[in-house]
Protein backbone atom coordinates (compact mmCIF):
# COMPACT_ATOMS: atom_id res chain seq x y z
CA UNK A 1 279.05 154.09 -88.33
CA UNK A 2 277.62 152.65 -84.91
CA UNK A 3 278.21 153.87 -81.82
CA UNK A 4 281.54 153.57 -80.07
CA UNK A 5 283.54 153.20 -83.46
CA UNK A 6 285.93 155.98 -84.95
CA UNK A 7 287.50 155.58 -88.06
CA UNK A 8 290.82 156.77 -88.46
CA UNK A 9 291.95 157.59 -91.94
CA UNK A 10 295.20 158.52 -93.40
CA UNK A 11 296.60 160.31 -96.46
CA UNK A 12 300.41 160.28 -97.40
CA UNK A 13 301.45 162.90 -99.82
CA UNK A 14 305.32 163.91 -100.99
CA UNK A 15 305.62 166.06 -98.48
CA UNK A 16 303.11 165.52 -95.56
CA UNK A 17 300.37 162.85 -94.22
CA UNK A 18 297.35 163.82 -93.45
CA UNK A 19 294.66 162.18 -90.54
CA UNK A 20 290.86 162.44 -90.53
CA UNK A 21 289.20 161.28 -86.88
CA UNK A 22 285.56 160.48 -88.09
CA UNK A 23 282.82 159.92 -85.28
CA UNK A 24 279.07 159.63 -86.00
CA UNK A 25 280.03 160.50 -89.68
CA UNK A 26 281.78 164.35 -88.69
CA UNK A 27 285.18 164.91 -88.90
CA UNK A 28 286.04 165.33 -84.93
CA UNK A 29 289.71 166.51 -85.86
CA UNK A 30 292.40 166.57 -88.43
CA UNK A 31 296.27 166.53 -88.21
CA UNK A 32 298.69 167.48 -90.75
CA UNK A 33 302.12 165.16 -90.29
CA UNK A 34 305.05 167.32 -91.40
CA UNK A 35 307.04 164.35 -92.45
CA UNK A 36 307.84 163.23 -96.62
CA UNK A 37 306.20 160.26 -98.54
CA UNK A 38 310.16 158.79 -97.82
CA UNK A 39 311.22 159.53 -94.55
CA UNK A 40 307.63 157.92 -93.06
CA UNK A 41 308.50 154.62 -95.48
CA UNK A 42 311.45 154.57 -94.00
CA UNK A 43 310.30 154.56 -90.80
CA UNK A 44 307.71 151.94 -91.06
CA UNK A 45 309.91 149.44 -93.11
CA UNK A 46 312.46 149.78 -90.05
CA UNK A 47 309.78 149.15 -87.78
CA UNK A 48 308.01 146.38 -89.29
CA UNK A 49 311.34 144.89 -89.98
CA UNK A 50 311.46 143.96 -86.56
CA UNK A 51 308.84 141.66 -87.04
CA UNK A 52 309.71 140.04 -90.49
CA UNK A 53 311.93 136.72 -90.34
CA UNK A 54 311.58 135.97 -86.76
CA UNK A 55 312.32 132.24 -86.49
CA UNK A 56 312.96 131.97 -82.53
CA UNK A 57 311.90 133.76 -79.66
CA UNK A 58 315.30 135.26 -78.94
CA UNK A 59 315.07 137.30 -82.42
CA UNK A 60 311.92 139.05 -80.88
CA UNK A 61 315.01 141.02 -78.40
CA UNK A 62 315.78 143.10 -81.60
CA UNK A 63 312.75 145.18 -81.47
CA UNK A 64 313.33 148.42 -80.56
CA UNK A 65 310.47 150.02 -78.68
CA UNK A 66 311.96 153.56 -78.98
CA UNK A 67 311.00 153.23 -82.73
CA UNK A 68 307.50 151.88 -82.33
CA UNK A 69 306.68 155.00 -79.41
CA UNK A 70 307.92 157.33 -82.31
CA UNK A 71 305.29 156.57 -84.66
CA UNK A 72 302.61 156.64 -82.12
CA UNK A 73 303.71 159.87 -80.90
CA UNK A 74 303.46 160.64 -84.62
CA UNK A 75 300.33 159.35 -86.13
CA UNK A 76 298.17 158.47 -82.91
CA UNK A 77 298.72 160.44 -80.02
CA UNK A 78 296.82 163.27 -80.97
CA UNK A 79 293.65 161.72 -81.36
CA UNK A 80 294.15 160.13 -78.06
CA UNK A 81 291.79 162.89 -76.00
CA UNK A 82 289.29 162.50 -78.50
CA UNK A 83 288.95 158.56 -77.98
CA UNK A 84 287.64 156.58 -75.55
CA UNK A 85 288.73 152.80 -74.61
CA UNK A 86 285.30 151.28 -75.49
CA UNK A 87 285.66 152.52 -78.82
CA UNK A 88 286.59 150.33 -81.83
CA UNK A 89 288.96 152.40 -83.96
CA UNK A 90 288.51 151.79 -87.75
CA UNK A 91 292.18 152.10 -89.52
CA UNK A 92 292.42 153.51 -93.10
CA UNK A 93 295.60 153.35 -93.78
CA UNK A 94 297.14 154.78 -96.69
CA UNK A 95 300.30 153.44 -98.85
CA UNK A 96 303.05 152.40 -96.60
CA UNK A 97 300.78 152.31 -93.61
CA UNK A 98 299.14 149.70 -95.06
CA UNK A 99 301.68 147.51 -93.90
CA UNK A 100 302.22 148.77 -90.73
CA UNK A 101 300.81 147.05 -87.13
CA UNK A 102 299.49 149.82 -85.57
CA UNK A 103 298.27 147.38 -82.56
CA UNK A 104 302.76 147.10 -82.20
CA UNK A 105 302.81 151.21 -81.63
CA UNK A 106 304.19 152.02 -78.70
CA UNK A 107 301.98 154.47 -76.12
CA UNK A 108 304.08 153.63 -72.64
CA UNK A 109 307.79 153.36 -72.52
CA UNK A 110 308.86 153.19 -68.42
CA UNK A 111 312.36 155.73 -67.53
CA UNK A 112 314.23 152.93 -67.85
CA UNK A 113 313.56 150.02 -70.95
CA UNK A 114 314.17 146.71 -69.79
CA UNK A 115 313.68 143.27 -70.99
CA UNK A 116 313.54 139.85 -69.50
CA UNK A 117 312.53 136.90 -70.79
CA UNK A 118 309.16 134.64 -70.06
CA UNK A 119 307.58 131.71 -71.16
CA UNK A 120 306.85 132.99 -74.47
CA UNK A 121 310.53 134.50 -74.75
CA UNK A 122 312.06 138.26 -74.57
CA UNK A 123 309.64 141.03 -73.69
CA UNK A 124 309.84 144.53 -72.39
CA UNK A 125 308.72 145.38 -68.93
CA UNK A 126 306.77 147.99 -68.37
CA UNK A 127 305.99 148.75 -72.57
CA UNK A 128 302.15 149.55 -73.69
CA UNK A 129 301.13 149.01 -76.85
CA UNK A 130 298.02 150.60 -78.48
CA UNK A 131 296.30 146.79 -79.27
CA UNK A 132 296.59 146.89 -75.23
CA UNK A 133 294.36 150.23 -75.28
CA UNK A 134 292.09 149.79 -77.99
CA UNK A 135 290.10 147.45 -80.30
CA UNK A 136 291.43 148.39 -83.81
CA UNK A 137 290.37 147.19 -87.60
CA UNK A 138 291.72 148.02 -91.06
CA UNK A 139 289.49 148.97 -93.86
CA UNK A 140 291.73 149.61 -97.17
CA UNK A 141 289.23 152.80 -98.24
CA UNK A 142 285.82 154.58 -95.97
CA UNK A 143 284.35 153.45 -99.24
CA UNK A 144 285.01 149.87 -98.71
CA UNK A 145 284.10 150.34 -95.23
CA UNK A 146 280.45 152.38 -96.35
CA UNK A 147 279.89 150.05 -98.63
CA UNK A 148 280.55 146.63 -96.87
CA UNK A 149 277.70 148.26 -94.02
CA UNK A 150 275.21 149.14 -96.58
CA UNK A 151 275.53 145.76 -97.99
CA UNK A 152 274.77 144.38 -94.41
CA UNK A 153 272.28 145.99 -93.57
CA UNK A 154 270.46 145.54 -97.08
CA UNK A 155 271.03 142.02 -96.69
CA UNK A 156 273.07 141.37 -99.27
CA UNK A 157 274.06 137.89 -100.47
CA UNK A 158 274.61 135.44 -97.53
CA UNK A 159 277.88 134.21 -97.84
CA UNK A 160 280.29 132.40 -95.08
CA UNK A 161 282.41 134.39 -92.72
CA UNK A 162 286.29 134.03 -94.00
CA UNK A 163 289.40 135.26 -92.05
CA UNK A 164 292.05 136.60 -94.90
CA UNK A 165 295.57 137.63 -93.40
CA UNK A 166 297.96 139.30 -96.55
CA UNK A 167 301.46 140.88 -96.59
CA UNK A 168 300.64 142.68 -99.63
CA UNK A 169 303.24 143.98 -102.49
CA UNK A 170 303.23 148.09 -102.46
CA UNK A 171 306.46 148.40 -104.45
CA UNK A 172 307.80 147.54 -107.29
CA UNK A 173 311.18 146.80 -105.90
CA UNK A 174 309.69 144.15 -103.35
CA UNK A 175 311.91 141.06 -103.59
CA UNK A 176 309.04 138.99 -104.17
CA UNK A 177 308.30 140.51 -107.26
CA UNK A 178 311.71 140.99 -108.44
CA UNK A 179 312.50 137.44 -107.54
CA UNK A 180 315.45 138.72 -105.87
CA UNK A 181 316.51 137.81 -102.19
CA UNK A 182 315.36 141.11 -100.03
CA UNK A 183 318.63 142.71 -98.04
């Protein structure tokens, strides 16, 4: 790893997730999540769903920051002290995570949550969001990530620089695999 980057990686089990903090290749701290493989799927369909299907800029008023300050209370907050804002935090999600924007978690909620509107349509004043805080990247495995840096600095094959944004399937009842329209 170089300096200023963490990497961040996640393990869902049944029962619990687990978090690694990695800086300068030691674990810096780990964090058991006492929440099941099911309740934390459920909570990052809702939230993502917030962000699916949005066709005008009033739909964006249905997000609910409440749900988004949740998960970062959840999965992020706790590495917080151990971070610094220069730093460029490497994401490894795992499963359902995958799928989920951590740069949309909420870290600031003011006492009172209220939206306007501006020239890019509803917004909440007064709302941080960790992409606000931090530089942040997804690697789908530290192996991918090890390996993609030893290739670089081997000098591997040249190749040219591509941009590749997915929604990826990660169940088997997805509607676009079942062909069916999702609920």
């Amino acid at each position: 790893m170089q300096p200023k980057e963490v990497l961040l990686a996640y393990e869902v089990s049944e029962r619990q997730t687990f978090d690694w903090l990695i800086q300068d290749g030691k674990v810096i701290k780990t964090m058991t999540i006492p929440i099941s493989r099911k309740e934390l799927t459920e909570q990052v369909k809702k939230h993502r769903g917030f962000f699916e299907g949005i066709n005008s800029y009033p739909q964006l008023s249905r997000f609910d920051p409440l749900m988004g300050k949740e998960l970062y209370n959840m999965l992020f907050q706790d590495f917080v002290p151990y971070l610094n804002k220069e730093e460029q935090i490497i994401i490894v999600p795992d499963e359902i995570l995958g799928v989920l924007p951590f740069e949309a978690l909420v870290v600031k909620l003011p006492a009172q949550v209220k939206m306007l509107t501006g020239n890019y349509g509803p917004y909440y004043r007064g709302v941080g969001y960790l992409g606000d805080l931090y530089a942040i990247s997804y690697y789908q495995s530290a192996t991918a990530f090890a390996l993609a840096r030893t290739l670089k600095a081997a000098g591997g094959a040249k190749t040219e620089k591509m941009l590749v944004v997915a929604d990826p399937v990660f169940e088997l009842s997805d509607a676009r695999l079942t062909g069916k329209k999702a609920c």
